[in-house]
PDB file of N, CA and C in Angstrom:
ATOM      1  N   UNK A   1     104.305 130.497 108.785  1.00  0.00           N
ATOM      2  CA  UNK A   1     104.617 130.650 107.388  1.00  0.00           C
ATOM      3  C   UNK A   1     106.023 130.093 107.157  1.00  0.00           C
ATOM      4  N   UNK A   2     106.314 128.971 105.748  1.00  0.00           N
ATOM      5  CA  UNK A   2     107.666 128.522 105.420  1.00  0.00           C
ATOM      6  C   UNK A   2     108.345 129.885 104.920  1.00  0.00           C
ATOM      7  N   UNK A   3     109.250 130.094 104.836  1.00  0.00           N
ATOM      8  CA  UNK A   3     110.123 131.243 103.801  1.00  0.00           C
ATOM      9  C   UNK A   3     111.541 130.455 103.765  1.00  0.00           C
ATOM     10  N   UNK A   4     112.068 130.484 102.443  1.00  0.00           N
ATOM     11  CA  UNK A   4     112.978 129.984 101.270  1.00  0.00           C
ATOM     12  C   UNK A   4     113.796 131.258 101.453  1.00  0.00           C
ATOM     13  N   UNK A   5     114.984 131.644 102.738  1.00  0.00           N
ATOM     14  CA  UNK A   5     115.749 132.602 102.359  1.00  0.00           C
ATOM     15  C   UNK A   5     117.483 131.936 101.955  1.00  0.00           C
ATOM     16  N   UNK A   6     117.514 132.123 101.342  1.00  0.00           N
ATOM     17  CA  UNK A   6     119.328 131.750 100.428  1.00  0.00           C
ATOM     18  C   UNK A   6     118.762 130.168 100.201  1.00  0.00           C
ATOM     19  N   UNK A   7     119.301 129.649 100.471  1.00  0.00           N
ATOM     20  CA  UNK A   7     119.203 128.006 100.516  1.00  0.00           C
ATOM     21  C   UNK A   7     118.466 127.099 101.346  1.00  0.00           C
ATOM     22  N   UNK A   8     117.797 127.993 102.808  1.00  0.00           N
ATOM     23  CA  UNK A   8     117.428 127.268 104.133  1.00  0.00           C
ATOM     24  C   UNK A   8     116.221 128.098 104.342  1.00  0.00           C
ATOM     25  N   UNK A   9     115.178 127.087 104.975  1.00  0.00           N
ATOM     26  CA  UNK A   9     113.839 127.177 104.876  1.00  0.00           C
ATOM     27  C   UNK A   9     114.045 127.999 106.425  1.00  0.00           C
ATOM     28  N   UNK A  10     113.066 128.854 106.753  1.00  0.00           N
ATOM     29  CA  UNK A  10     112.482 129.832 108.328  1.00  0.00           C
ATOM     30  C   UNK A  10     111.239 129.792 108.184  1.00  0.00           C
ATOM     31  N   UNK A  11     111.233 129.365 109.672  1.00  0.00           N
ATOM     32  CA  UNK A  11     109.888 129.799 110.059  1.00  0.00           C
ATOM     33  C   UNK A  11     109.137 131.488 110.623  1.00  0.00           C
ATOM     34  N   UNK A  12     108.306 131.760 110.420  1.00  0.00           N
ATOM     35  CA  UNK A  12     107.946 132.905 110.646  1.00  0.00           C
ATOM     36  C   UNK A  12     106.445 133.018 110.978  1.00  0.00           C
ATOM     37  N   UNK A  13     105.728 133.463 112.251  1.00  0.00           N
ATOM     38  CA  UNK A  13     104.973 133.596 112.703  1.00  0.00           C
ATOM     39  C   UNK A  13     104.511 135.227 113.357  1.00  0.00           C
ATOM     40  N   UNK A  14     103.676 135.557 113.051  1.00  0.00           N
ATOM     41  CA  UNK A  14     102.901 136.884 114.355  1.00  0.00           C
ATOM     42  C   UNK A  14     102.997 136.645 115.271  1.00  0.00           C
ATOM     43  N   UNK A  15     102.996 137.482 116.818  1.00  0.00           N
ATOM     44  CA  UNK A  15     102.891 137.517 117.297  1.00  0.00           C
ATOM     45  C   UNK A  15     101.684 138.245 117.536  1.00  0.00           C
ATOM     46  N   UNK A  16     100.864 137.256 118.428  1.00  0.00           N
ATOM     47  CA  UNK A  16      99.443 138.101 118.655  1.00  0.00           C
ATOM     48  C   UNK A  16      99.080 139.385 119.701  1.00  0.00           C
ATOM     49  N   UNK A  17      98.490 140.261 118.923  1.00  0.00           N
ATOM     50  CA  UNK A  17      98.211 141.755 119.996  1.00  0.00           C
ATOM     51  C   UNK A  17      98.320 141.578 121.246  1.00  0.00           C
ATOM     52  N   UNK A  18      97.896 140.719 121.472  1.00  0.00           N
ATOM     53  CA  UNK A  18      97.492 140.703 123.250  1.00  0.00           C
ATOM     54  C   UNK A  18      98.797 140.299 124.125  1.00  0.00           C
ATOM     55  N   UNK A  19      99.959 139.554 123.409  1.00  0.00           N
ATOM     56  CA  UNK A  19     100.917 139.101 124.132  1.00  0.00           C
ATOM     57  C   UNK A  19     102.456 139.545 123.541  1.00  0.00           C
ATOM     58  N   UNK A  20     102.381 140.950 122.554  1.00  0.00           N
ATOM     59  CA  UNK A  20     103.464 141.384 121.655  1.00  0.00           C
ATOM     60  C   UNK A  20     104.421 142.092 122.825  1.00  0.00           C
ATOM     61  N   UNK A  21     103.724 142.828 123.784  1.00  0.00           N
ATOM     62  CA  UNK A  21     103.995 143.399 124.784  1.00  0.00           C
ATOM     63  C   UNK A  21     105.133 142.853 125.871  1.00  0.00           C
ATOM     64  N   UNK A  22     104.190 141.508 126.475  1.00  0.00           N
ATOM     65  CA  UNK A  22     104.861 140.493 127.026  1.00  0.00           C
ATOM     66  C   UNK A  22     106.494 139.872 126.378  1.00  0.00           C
ATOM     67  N   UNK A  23     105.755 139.499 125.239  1.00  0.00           N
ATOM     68  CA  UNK A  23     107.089 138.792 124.518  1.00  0.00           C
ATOM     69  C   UNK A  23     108.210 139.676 123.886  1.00  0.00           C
ATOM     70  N   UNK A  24     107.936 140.797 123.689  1.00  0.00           N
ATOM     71  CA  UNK A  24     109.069 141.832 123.116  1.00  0.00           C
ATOM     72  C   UNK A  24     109.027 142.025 122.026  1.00  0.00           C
ATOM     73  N   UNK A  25     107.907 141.384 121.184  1.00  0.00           N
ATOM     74  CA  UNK A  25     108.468 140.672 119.711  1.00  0.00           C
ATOM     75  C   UNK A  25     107.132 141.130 118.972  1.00  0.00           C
ATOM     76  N   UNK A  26     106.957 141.370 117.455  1.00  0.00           N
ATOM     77  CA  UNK A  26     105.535 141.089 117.053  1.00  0.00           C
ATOM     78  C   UNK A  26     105.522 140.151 116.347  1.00  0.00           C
ATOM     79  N   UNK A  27     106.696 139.585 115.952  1.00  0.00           N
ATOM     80  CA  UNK A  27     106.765 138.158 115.501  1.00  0.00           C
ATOM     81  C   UNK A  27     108.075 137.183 115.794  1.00  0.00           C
ATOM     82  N   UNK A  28     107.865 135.877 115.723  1.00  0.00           N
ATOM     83  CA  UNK A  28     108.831 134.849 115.895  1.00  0.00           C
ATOM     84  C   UNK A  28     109.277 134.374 114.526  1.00  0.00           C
ATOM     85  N   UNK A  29     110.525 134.364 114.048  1.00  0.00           N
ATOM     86  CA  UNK A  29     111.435 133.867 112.948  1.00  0.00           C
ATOM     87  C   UNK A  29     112.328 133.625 112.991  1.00  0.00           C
ATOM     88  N   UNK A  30     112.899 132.322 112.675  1.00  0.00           N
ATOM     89  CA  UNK A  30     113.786 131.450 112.862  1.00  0.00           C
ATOM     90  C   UNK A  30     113.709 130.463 111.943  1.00  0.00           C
ATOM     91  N   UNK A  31     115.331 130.307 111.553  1.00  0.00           N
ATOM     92  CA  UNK A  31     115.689 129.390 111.047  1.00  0.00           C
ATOM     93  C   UNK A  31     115.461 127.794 110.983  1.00  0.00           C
ATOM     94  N   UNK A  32     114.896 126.880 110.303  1.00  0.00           N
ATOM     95  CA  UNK A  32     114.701 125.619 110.283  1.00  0.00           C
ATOM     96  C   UNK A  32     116.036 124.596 110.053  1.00  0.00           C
ATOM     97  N   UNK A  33     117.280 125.365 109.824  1.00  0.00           N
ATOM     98  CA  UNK A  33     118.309 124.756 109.547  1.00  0.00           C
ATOM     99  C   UNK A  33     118.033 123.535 108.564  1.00  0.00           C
ATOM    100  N   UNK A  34     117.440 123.404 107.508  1.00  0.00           N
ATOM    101  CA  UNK A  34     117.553 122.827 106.198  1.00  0.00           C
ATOM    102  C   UNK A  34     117.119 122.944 105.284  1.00  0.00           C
ATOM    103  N   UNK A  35     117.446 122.761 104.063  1.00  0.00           N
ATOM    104  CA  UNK A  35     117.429 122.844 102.906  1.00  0.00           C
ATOM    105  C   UNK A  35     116.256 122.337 101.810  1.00  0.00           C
ATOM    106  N   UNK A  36     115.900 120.955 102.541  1.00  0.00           N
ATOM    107  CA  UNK A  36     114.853 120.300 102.259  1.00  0.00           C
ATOM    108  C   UNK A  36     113.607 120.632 102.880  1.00  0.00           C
ATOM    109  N   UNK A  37     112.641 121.088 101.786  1.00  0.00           N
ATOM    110  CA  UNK A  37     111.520 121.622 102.165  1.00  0.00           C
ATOM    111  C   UNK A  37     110.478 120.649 102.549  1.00  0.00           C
ATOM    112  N   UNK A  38     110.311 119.104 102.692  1.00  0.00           N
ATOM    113  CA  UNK A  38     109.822 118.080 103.649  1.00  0.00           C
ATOM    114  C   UNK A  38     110.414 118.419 104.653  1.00  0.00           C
ATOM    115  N   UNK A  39     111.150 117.917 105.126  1.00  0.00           N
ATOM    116  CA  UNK A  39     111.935 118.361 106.857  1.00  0.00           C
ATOM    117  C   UNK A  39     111.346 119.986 107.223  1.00  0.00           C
ATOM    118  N   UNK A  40     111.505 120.732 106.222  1.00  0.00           N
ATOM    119  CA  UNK A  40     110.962 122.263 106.760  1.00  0.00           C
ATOM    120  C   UNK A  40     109.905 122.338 107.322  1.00  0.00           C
ATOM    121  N   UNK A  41     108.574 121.611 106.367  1.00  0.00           N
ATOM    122  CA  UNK A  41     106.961 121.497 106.930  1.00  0.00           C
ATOM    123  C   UNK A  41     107.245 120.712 108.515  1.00  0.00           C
ATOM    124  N   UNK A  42     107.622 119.623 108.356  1.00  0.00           N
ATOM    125  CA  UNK A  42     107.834 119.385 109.639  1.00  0.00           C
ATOM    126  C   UNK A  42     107.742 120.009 110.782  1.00  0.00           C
ATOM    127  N   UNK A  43     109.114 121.042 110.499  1.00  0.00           N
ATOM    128  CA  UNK A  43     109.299 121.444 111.938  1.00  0.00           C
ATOM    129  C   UNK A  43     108.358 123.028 112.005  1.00  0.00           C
ATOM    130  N   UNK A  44     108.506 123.148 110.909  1.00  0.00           N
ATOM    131  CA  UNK A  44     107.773 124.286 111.046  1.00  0.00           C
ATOM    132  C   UNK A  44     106.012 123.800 111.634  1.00  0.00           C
ATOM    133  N   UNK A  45     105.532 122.906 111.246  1.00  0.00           N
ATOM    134  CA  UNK A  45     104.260 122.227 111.945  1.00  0.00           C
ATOM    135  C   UNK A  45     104.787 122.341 113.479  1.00  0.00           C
ATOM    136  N   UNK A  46     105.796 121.771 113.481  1.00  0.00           N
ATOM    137  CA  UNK A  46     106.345 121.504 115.504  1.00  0.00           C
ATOM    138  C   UNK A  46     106.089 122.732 115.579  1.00  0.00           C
ATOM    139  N   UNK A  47     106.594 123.633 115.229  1.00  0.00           N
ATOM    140  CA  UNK A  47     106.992 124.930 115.983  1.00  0.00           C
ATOM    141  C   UNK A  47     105.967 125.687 116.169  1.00  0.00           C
ATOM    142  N   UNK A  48     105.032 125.548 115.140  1.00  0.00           N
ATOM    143  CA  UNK A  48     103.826 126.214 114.958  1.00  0.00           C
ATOM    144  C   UNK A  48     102.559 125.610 116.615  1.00  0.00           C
ATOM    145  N   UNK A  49     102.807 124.772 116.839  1.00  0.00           N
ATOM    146  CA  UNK A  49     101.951 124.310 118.032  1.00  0.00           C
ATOM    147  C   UNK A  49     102.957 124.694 119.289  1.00  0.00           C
ATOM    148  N   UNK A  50     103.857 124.544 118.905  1.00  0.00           N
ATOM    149  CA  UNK A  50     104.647 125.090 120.022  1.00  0.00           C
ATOM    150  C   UNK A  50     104.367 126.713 120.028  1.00  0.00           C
ATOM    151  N   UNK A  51     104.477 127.321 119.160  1.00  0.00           N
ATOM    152  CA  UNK A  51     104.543 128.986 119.609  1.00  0.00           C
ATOM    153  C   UNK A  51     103.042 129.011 119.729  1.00  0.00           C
ATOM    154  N   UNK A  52     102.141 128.653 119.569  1.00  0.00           N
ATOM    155  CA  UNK A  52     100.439 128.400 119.440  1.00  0.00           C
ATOM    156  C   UNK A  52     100.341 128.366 121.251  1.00  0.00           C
ATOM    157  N   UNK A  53     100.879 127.458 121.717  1.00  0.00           N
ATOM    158  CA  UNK A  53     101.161 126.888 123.230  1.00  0.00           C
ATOM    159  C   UNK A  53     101.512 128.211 123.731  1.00  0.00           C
ATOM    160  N   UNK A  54     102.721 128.571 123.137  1.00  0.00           N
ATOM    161  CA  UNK A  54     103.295 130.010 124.469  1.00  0.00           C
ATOM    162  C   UNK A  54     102.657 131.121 123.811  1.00  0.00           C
ATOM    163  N   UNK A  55     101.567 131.225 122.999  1.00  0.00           N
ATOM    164  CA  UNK A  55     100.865 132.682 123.294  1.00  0.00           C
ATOM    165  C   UNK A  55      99.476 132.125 123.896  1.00  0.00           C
ATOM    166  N   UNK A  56      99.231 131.051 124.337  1.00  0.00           N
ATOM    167  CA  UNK A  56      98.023 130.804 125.073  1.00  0.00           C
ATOM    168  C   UNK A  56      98.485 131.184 126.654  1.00  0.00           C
ATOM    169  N   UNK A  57      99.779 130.453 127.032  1.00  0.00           N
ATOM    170  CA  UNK A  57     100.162 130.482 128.126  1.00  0.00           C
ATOM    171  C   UNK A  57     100.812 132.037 128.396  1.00  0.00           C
ATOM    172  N   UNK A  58     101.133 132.731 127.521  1.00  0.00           N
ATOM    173  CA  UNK A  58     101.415 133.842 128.074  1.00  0.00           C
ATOM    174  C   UNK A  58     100.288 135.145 128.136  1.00  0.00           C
ATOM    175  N   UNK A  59      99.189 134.337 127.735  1.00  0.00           N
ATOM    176  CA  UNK A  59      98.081 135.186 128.283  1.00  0.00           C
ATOM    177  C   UNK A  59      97.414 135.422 129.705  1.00  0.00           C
ATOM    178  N   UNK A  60      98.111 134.380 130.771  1.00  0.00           N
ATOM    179  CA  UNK A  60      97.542 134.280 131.777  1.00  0.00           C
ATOM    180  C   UNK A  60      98.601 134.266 132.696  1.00  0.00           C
ATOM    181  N   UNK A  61     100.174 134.110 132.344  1.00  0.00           N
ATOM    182  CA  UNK A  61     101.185 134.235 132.930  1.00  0.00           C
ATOM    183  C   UNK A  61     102.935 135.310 132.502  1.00  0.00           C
ATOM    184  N   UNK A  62     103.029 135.632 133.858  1.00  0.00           N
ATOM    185  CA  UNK A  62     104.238 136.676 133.547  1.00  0.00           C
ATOM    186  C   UNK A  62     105.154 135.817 132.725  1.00  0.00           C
ATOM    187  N   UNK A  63     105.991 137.341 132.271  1.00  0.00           N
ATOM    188  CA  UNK A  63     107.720 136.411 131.186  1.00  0.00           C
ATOM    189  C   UNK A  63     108.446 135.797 131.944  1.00  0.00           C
ATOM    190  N   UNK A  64     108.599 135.736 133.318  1.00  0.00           N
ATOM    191  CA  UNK A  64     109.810 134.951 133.908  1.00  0.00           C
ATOM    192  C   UNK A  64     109.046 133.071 134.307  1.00  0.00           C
ATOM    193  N   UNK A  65     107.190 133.366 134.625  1.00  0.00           N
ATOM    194  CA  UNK A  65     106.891 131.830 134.394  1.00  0.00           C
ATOM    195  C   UNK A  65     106.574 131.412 133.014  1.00  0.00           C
ATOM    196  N   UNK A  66     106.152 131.982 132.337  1.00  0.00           N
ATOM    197  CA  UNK A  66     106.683 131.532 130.966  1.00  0.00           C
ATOM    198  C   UNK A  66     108.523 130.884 130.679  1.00  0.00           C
ATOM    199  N   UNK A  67     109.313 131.554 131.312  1.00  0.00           N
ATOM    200  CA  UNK A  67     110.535 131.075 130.662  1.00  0.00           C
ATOM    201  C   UNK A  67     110.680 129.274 132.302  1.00  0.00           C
ATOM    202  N   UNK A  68     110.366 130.066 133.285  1.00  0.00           N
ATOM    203  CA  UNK A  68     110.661 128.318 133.956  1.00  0.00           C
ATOM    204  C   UNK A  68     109.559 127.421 134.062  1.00  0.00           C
ATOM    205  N   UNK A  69     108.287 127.881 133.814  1.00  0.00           N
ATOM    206  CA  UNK A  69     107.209 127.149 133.701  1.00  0.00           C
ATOM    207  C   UNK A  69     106.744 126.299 132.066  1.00  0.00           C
ATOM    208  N   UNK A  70     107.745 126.564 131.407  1.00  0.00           N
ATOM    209  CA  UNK A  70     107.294 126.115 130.030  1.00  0.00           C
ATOM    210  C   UNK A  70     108.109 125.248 129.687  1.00  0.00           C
ATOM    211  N   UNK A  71     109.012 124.089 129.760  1.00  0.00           N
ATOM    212  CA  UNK A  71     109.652 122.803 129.195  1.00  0.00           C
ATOM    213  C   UNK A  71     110.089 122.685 128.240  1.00  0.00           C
ATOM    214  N   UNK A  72     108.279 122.402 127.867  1.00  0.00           N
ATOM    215  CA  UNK A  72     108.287 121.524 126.582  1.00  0.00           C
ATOM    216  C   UNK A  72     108.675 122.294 125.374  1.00  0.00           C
ATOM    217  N   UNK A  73     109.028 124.046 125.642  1.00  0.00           N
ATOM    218  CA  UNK A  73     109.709 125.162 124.258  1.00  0.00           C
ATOM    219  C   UNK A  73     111.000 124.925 124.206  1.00  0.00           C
ATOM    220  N   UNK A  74     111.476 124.732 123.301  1.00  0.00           N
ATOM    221  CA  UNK A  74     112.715 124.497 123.277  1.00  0.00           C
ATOM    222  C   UNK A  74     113.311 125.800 123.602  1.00  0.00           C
ATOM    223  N   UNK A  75     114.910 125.307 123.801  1.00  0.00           N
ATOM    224  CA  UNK A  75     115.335 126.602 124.342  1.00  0.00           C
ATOM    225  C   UNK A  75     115.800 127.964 122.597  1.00  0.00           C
ATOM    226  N   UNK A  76     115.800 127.094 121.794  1.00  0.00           N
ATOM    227  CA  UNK A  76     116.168 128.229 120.338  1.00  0.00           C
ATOM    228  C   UNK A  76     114.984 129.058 120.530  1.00  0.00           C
ATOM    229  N   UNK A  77     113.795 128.346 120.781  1.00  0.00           N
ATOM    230  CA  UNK A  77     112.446 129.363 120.797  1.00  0.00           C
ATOM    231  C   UNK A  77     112.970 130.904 121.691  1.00  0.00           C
ATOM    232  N   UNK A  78     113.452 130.849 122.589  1.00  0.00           N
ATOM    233  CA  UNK A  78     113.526 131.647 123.856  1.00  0.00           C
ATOM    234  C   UNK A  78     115.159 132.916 123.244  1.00  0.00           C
ATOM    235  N   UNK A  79     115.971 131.637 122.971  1.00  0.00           N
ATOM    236  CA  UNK A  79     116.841 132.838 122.669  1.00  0.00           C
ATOM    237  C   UNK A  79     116.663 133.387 120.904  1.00  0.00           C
ATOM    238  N   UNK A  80     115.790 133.158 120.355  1.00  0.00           N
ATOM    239  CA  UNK A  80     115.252 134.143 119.304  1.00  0.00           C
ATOM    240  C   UNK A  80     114.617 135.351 119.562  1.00  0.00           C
ATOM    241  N   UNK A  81     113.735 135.059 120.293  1.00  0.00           N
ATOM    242  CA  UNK A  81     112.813 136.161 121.057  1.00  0.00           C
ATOM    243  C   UNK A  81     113.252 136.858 122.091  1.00  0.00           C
ATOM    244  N   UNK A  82     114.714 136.556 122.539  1.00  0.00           N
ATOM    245  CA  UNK A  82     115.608 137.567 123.112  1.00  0.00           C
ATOM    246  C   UNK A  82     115.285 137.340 124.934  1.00  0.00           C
ATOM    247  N   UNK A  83     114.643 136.132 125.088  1.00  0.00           N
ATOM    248  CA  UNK A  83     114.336 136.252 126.689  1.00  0.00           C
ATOM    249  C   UNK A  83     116.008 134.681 127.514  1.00  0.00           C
ATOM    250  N   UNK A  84     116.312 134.022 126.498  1.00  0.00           N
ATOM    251  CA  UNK A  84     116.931 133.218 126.829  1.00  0.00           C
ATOM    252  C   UNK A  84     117.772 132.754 125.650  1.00  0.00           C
ATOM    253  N   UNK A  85     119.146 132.158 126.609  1.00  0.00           N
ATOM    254  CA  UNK A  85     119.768 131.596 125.348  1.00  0.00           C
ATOM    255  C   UNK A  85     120.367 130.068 125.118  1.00  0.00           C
ATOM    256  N   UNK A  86     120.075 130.006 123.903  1.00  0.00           N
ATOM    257  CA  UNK A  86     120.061 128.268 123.726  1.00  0.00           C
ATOM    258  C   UNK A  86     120.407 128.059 122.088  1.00  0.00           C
ATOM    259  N   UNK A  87     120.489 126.685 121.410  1.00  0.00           N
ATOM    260  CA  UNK A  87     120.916 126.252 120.247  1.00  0.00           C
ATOM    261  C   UNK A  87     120.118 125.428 120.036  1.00  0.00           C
ATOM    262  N   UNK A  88     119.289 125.714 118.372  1.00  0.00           N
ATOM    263  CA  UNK A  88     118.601 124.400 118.015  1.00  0.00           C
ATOM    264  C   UNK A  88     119.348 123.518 117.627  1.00  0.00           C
ATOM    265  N   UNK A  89     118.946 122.673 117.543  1.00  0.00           N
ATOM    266  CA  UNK A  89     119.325 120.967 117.498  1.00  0.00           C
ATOM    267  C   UNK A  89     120.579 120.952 117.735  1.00  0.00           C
TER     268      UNK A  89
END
């Protein structure tokens, strides 16, 4: 889901039953860092296959191979959800 908070577009997603446990979280939300709501769909599309990716993969694997077995998540994904820390873009 886009959300329009002050001036800058977030993304915001569920976290699904089966992996709320695992991840700490019942949902993922984070900032898109812009203003322009083209660039927002964007990344929010990226992000959306990306967090799609780590609740598939964390159905079949612990939180610590999720955090070195997964790459291609950026690291903002990780320190939102409180398992790692990193800076988008």
């Amino acid at each position: 889901m886009l959300r329009l908070i002050g001036s800058h577009y977030h993304f915001r997603r569920a976290v699904p039953v089966a992996v709320q446990a695992q991840l700490g979280r019942t949902e993922i939300s984070l900032s898109l860092h812009t203003q322009s709501k083209l660039v927002a769909r964007e990344r929010a599309a990226a992000l959306y296959a990306r967090t799609g990716a780590l609740f598939e993969k964390a159905k079949t694997c612990s939180t610590r191979d999720l955090i070195t077995g997964f790459p291609a998540l950026d690291l903002w994904i990780w320190r939102d959800i409180g398992l790692r820390s990193g800076f988008f873009l």
